[in-house]
Protein backbone atom coordinates (compact mmCIF):
# COMPACT_ATOMS: atom_id res chain seq x y z
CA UNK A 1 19.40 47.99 -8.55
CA UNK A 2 21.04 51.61 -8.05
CA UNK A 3 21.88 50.34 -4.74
CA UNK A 4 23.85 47.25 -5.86
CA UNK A 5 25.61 49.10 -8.64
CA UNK A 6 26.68 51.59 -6.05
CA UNK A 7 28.18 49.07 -4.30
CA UNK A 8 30.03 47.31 -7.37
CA UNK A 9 31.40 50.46 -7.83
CA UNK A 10 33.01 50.96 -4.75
CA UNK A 11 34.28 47.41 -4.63
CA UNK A 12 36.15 47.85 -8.03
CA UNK A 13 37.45 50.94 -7.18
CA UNK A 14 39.62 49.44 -4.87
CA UNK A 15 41.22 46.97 -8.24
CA UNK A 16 42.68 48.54 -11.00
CA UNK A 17 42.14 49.05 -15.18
CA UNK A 18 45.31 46.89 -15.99
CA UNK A 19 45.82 43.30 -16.05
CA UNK A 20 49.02 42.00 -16.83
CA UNK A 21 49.04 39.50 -19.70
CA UNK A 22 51.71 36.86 -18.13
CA UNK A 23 52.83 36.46 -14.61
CA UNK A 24 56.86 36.20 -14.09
CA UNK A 25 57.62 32.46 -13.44
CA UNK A 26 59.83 33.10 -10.20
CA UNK A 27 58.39 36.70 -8.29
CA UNK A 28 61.39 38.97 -7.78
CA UNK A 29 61.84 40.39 -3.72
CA UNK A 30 60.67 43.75 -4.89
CA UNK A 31 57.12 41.71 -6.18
CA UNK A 32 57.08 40.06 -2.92
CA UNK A 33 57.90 43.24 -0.75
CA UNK A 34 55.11 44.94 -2.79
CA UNK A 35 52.55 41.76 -2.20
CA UNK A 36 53.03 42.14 1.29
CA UNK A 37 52.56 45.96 1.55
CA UNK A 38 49.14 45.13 -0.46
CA UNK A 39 47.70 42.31 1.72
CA UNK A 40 46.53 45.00 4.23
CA UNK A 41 45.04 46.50 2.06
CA UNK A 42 43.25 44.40 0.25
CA UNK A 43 42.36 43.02 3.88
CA UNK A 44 40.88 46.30 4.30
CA UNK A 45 38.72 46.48 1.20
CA UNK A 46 37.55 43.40 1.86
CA UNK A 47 36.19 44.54 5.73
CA UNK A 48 35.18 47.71 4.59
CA UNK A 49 32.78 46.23 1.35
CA UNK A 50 31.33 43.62 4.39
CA UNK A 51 30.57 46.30 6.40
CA UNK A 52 29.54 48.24 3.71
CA UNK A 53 26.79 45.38 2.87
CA UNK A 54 26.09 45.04 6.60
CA UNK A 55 25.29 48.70 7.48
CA UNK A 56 23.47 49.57 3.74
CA UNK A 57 21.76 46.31 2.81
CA UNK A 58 21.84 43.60 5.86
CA UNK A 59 19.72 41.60 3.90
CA UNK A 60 22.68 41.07 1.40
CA UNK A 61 25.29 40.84 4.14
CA UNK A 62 27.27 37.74 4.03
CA UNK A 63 25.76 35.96 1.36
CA UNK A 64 28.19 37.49 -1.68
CA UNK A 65 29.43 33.82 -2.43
CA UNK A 66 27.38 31.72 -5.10
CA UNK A 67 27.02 28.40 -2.65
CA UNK A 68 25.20 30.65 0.51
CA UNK A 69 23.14 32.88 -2.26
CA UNK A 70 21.97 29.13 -3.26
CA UNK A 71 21.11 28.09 -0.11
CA UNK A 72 19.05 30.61 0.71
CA UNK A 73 16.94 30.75 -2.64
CA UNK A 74 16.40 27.25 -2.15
CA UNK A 75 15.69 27.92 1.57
CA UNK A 76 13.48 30.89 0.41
CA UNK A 77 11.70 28.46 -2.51
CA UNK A 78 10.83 25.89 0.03
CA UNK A 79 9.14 28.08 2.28
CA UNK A 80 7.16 30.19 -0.39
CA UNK A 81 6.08 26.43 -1.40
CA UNK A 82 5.05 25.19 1.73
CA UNK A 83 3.20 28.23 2.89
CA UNK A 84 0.90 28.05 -0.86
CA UNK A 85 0.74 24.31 -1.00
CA UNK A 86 -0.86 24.56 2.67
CA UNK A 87 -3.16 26.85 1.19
CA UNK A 88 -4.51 24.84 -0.94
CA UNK A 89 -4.53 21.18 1.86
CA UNK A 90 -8.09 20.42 2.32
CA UNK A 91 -7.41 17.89 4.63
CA UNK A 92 -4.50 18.14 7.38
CA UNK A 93 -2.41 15.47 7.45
CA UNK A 94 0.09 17.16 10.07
CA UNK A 95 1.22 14.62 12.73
CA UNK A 96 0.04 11.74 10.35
CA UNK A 97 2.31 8.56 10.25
CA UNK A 98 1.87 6.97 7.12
CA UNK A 99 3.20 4.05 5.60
CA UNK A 100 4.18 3.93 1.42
CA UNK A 101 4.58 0.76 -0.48
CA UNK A 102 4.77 0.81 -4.25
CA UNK A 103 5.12 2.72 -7.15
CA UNK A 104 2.26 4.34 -9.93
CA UNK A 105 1.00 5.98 -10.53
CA UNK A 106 3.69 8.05 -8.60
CA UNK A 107 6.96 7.08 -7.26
CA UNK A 108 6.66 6.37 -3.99
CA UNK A 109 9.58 8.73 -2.58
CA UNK A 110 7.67 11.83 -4.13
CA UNK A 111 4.56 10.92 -1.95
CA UNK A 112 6.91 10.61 1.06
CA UNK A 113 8.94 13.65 0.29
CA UNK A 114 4.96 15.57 -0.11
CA UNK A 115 4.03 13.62 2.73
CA UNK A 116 6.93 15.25 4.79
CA UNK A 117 6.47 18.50 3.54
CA UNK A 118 2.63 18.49 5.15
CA UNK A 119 3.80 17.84 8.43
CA UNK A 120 3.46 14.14 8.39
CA UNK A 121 5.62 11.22 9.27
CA UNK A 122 6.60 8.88 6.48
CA UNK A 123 6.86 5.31 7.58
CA UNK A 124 10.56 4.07 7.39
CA UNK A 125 10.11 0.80 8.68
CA UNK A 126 10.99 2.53 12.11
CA UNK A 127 7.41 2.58 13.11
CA UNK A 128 5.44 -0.01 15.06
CA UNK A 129 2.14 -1.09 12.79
CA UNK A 130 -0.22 0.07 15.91
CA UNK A 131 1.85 3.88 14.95
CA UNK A 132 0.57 3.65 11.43
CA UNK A 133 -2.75 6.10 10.45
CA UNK A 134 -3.01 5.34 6.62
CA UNK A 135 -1.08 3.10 4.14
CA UNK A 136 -0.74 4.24 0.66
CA UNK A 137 -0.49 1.68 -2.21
CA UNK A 138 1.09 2.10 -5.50
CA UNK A 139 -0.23 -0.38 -8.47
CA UNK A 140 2.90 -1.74 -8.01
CA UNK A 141 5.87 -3.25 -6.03
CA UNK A 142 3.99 -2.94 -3.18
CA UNK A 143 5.13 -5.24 -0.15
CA UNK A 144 2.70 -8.11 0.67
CA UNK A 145 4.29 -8.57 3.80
CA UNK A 146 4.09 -5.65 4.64
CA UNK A 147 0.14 -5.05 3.80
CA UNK A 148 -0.11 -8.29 5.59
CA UNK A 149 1.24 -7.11 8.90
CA UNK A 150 -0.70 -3.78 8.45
CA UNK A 151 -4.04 -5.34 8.01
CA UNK A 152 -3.74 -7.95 10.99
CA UNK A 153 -3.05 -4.56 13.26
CA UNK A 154 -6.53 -2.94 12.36
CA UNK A 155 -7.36 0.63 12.41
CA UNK A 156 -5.70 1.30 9.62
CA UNK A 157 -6.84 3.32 6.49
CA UNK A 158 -5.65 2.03 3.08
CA UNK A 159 -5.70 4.51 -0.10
CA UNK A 160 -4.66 4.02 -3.45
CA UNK A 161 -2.09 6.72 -4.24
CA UNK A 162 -4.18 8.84 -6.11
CA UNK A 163 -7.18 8.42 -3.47
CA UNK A 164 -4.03 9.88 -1.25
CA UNK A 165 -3.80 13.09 -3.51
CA UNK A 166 -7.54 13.80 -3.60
CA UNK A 167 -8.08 13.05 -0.06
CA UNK A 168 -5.11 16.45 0.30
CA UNK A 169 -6.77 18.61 -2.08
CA UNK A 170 -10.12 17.86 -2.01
CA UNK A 171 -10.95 16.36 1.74
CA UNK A 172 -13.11 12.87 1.65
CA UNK A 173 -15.63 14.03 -0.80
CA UNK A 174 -13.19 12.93 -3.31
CA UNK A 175 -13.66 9.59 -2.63
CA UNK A 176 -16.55 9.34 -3.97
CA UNK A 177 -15.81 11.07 -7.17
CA UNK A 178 -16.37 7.84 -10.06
CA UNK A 179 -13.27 7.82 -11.71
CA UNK A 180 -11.53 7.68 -8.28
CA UNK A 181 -13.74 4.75 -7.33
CA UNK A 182 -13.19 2.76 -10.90
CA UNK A 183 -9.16 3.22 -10.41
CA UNK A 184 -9.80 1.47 -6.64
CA UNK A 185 -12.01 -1.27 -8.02
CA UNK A 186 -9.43 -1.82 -10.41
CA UNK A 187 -6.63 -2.01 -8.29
CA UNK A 188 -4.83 -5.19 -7.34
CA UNK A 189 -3.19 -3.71 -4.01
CA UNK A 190 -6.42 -2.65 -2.76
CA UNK A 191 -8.41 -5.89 -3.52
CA UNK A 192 -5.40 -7.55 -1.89
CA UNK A 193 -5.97 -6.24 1.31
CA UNK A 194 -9.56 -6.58 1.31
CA UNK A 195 -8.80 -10.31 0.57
CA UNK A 196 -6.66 -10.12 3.79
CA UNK A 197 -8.60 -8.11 5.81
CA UNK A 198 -11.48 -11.12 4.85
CA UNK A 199 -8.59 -13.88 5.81
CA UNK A 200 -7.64 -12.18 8.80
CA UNK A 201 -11.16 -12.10 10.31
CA UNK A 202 -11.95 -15.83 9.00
CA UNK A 203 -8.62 -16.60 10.86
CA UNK A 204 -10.01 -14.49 14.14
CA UNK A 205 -13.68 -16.03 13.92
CA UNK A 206 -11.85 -19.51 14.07
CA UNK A 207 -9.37 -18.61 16.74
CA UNK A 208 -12.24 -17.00 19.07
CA UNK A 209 -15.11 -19.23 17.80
CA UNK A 210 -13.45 -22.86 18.47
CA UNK A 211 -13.21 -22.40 21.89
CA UNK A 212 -16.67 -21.48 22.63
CA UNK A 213 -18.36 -24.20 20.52
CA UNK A 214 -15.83 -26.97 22.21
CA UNK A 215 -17.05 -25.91 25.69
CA UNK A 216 -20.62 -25.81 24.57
CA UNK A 217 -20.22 -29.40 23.10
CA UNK A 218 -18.45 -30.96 25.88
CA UNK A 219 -21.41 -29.48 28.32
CA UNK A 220 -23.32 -31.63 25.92
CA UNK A 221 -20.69 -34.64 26.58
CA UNK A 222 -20.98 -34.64 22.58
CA UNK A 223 -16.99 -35.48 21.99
CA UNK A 224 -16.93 -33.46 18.59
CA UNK A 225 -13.92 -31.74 16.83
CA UNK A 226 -15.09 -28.80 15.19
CA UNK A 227 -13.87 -26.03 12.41
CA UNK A 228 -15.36 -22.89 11.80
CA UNK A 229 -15.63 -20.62 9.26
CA UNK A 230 -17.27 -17.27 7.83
CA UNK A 231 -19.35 -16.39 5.41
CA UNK A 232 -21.69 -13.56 4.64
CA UNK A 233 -24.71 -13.40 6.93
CA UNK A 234 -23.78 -16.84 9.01
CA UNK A 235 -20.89 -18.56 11.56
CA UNK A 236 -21.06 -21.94 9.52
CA UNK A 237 -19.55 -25.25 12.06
CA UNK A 238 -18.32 -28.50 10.28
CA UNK A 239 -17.93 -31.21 12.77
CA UNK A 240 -16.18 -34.42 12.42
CA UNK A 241 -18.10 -36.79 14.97
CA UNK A 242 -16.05 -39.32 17.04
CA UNK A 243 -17.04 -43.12 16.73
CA UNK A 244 -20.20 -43.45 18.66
CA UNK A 245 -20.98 -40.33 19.27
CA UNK A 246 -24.52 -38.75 18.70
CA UNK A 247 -24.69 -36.37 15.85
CA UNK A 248 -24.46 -33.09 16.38
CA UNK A 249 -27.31 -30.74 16.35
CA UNK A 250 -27.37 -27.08 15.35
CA UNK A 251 -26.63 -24.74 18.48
CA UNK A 252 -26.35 -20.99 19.56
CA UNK A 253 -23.83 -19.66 21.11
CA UNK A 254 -23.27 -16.24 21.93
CA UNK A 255 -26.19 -14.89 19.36
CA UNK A 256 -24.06 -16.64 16.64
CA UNK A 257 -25.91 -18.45 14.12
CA UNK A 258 -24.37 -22.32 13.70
CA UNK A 259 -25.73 -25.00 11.01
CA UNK A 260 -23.99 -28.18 10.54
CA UNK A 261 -22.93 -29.11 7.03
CA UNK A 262 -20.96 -32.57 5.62
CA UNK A 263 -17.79 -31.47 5.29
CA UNK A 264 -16.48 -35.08 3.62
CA UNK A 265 -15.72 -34.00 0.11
CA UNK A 266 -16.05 -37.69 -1.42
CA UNK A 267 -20.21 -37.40 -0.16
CA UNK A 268 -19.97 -34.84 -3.31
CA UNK A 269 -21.61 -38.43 -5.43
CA UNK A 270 -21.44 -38.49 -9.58
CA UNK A 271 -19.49 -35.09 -9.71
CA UNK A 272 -18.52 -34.62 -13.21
CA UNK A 273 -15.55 -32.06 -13.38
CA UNK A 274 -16.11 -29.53 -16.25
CA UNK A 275 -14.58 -28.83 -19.36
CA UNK A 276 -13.87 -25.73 -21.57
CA UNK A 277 -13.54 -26.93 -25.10
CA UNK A 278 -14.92 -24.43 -27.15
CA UNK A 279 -17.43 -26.16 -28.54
CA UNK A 280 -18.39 -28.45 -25.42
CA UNK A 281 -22.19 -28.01 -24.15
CA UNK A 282 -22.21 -26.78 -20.65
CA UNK A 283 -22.52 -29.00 -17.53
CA UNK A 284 -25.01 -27.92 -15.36
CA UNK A 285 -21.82 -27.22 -12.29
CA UNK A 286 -20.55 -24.26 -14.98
CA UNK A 287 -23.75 -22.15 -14.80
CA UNK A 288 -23.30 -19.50 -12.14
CA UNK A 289 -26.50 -19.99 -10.13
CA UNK A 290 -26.25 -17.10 -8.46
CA UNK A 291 -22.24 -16.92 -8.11
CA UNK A 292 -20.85 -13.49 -8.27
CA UNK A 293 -16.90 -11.98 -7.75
CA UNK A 294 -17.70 -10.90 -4.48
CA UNK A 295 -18.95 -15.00 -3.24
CA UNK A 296 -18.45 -16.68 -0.05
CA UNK A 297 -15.69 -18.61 -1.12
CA UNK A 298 -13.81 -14.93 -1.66
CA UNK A 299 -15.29 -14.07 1.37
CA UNK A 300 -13.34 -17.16 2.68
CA UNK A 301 -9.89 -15.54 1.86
CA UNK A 302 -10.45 -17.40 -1.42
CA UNK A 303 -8.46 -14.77 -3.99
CA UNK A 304 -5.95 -14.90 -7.00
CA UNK A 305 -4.77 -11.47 -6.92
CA UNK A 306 -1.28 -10.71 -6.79
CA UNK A 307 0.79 -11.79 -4.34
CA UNK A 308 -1.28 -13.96 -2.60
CA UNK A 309 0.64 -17.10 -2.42
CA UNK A 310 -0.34 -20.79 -3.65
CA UNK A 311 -0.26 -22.07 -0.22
CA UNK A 312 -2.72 -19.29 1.12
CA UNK A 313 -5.49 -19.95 -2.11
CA UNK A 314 -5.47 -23.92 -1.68
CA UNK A 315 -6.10 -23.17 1.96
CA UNK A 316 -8.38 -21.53 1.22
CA UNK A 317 -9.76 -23.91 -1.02
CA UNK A 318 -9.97 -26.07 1.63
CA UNK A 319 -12.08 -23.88 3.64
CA UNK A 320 -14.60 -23.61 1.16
CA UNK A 321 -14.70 -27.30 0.30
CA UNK A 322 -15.39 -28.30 3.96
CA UNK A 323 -17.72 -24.87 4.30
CA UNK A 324 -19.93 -24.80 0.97
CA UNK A 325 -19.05 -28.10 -0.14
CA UNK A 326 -16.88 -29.24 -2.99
CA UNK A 327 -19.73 -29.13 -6.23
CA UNK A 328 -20.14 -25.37 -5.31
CA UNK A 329 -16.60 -24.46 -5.31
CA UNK A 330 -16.01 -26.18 -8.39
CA UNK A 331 -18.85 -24.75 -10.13
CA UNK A 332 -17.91 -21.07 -9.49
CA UNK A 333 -13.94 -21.58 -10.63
CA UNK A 334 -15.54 -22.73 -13.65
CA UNK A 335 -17.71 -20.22 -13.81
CA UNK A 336 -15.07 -17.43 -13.38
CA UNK A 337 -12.78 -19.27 -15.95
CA UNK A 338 -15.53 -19.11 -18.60
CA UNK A 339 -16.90 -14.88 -17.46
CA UNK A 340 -12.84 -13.89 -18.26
CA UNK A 341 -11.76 -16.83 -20.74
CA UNK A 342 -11.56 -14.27 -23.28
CA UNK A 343 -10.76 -11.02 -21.53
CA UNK A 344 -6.94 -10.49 -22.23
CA UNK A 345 -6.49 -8.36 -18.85
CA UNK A 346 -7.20 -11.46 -16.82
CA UNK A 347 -5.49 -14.33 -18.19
CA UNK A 348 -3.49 -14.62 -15.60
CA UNK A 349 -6.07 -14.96 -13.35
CA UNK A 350 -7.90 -17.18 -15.55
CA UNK A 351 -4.47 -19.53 -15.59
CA UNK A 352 -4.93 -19.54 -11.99
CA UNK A 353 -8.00 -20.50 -11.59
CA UNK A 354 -7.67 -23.78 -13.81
CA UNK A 355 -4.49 -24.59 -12.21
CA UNK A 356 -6.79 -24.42 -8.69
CA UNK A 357 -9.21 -26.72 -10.19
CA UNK A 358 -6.98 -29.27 -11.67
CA UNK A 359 -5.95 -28.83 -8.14
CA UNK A 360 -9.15 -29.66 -6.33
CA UNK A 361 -9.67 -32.66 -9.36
CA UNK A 362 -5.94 -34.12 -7.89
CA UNK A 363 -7.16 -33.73 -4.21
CA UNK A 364 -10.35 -34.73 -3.85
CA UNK A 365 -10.92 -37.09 -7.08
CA UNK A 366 -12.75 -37.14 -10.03
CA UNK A 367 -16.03 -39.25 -8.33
């Protein structure tokens, strides 16, 4: 401080005690004369307090105006952050190239701009998906599309935001913490992409799978047109026999496990569609015989979480239908409509699901 008055001093001692209350509206030649005599010398004073700074106090040397004294706190503030919030990283995400998409509970520019500040890349739709490491989901606004192409890539870590923050501060041990857990369970963009990571392998078992079980059939000279689909524990094969050909008989190929199954919907005989009225008994289709949220008809891409088009659920429909046959995929949408009729955080999906079964009623008949 005694340094900074000393040089105040010195700098004022080169103005003076009087200031003039008005200036003359047109400057006389003898003002002007005097005005340029001065300009040296307050060219001077202005050197000699620079060099002043320079030689007692570099640190202060050109930084006397406000705007460069506020880039340089701010300059200052941003390292002293850095350097204490990398104190406290428990896991490095330095080199990182991570994808955002959606908001909460965070905004999703803070994570980037936090992100950015640990060394890692934030994803500005510059990146190829095979350059992404994580994704980060908000609970929501997050791109579907976007999920969708991210998911089909593979490799690719997903986190909820805040599984993002405790995965920085605490390492991977935080993932297991409950409440972390609950919020992911909870969370629509996460069960989204396990719904499409699900579709996306049904979609790859089909690809890979038809081929092989063609060639094995026409080995056989069995002319059969087959579909395949996934479920937990089994490859399951419908086949749609040609005129005159032999039935087909359960095979192995390539240590997968196939069983044949009817996949004509109208051999479902006397299926009586259900009905919620309140006060209806229960048909024997709405008891959940074992059913539970995580079925093979999810397992089948089968999901009504958000953003998951109409298209891609009655496909999926479809899939289960011709896979676990039409009385089972009716029984567990009713069973699911009755487990969350009265849950007021689900209506939604409830409204979906009995839209999907009047769905299946107008498709495949009320026999």
């Amino acid at each position: 401080m005694e340094e900074i008055a000393r040089l105040a001093s010195r700098v004022y001692a080169h103005g003076t005690d009087e200031v003039p209350d008005s200036l003359p509206s047109e400057p006389s030649p003898t003002d002007v004369v005097d005005t340029v005599q001065l300009q040296p010398e307050l060219t001077r004073s202005e050197d000699d307090f620079r060099a002043t700074l320079s030689r007692e106090s570099p640190i202060l040397a050109g930084v006397h105006e406000n705007s460069e004294i506020r880039s340089i706190q701010e300059a200052l503030a941003e390292s002293i952050f850095q350097h204490v919030l990398r104190n406290f990283v428990a896991e490095s995400i330095e080199g990182k190239v991570i994808g955002f998409t959606g908001d909460g509970p965070y905004q999703q520019s803070d994570l980037e701009s936090l992100a950015t500040k640990l060394g890692a890349t934030p994803d500005q739709f510059d990146r190829a998906y095979t350059e992404l490491d994580w994704v980060i989901i908000g609970k929501a606004d997050y791109d579907v599309d976007y999920l969708d192409e991210a998911v089909k890539t593979g490799d690719i870590q997903f986190f909820t935001q805040e599984e993002f923050i405790g995965v920085i501060l605490f390492g991977e041990e935080s993932l297991a913490k409950i409440a972390i857990r609950k919020d992911t369970k909870e969370h629509d963009g996460i069960r989204l992409v396990e719904d499409l990571i699900v579709y996306s392998k049904v979609e790859s078992v089909k690809t890979s799978m038809k081929g092989a079980i063609q060639t094995v059939c026409q080995a056989e000279d069995k002319p059969v047109r087959t579909e395949t689909a996934c479920i937990p524990g089994k490859t399951v094969t419908t086949s749609k026999t040609s005129p005159g050909a032999p039935t087909n008989k359960p095979i192995e190929v390539q240590s997968k496990r196939f069983i044949n199954v009817d996949s004509s919907a109208s051999a479902e005989a006397l299926l009586r569609w259900p009905t919620f009225d309140s006060d209806a008994p229960r048909h024997e289709l709405d008891e959940a015989n074992g059913w539970s949220e995580e079925s093979a008809l999810r397992m089948l891409g089968y999901t009504v979480a958000k953003g998951v088009s109409l298209r891609r659920r009655q496909s999926a429909l479809e899939s289960g239908v011709r896979t676990l046959g039409l009385r089972r995929v009716v029984g567990h949408l009713a069973w699911l409509i009755r487990l969350h009729s009265k849950n007021s955080r689900r209506q939604s999906a409830v409204s979906n699901w009995e839209h999907d079964l009047d769905w299946l009623k107008s498709r495949y008949g009320s026999t």
